[in-house]
C-alpha atoms as a PDB file:
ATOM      1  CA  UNK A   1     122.393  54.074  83.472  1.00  0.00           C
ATOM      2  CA  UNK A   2     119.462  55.252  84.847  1.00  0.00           C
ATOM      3  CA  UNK A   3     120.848  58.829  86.095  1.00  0.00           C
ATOM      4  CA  UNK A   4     122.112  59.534  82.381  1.00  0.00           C
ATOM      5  CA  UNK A   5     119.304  58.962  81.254  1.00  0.00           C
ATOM      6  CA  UNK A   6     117.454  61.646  83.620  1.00  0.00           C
ATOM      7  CA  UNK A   7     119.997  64.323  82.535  1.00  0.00           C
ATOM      8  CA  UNK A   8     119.664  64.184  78.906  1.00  0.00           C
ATOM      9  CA  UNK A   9     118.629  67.362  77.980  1.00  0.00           C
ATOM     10  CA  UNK A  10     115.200  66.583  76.032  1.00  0.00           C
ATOM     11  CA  UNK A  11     114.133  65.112  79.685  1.00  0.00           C
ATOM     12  CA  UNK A  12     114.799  68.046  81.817  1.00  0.00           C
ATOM     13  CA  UNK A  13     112.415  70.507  82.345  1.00  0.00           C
ATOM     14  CA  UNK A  14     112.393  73.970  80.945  1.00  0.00           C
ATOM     15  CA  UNK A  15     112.863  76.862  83.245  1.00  0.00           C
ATOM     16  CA  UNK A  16     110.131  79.718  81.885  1.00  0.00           C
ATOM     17  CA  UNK A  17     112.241  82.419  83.198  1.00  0.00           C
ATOM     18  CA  UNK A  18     115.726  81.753  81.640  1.00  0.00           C
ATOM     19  CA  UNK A  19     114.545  79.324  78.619  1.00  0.00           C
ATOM     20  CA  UNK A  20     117.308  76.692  79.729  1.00  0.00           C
ATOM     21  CA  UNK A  21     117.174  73.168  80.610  1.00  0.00           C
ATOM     22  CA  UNK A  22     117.227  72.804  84.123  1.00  0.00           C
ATOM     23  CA  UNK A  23     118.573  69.913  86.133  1.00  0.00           C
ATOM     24  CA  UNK A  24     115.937  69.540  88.732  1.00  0.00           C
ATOM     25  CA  UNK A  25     114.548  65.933  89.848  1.00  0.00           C
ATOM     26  CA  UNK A  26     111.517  67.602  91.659  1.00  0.00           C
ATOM     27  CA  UNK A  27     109.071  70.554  91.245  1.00  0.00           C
ATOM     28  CA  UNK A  28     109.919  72.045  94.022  1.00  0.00           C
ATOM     29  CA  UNK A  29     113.650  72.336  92.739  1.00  0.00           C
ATOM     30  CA  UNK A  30     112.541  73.506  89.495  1.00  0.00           C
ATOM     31  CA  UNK A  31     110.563  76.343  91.438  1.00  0.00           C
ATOM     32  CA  UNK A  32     113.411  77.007  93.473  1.00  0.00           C
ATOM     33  CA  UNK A  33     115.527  77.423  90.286  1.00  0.00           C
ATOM     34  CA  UNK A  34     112.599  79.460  89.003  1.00  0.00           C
ATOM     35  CA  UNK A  35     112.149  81.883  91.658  1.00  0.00           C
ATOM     36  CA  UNK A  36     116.146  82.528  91.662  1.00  0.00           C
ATOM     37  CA  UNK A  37     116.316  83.360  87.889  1.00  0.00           C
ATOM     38  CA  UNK A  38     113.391  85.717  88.279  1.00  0.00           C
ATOM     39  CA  UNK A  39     114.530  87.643  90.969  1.00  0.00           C
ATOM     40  CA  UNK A  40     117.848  87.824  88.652  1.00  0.00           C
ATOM     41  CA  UNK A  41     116.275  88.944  85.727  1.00  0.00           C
ATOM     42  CA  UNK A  42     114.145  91.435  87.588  1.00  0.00           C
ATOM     43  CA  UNK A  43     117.022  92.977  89.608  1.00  0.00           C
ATOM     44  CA  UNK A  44     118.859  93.788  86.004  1.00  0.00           C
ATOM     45  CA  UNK A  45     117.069  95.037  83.202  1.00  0.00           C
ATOM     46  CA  UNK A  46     119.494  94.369  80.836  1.00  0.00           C
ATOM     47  CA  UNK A  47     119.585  90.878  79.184  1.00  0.00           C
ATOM     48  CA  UNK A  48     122.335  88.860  78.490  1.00  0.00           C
ATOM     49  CA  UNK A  49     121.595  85.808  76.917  1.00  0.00           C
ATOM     50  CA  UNK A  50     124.407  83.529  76.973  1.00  0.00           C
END
């Protein structure tokens, strides 16, 4: 019960970089997830928003 509850989407934090809800249980995971989207959205200019 408890893990649904962690991956509704209003609980998850926001990643800055991509604007989606990010599964991450920890900071550090959420950084992780951070740094990874903004070396994505660096390496191509273009943006495709999904």
């Amino acid at each position: 019960m408890d893990k649904i509850r962690l991956l509704a989407p209003e609980t998850l934090p926001r990643c800055p970089v991509c604007e989606k809800r990010v599964p991450c249980f920890s900071d550090r995971e959420l950084a992780v997830h951070v740094n990874k989207c903004f070396k994505a959205h660096t390496k191509s200019k273009r943006h495709n928003k999904r």
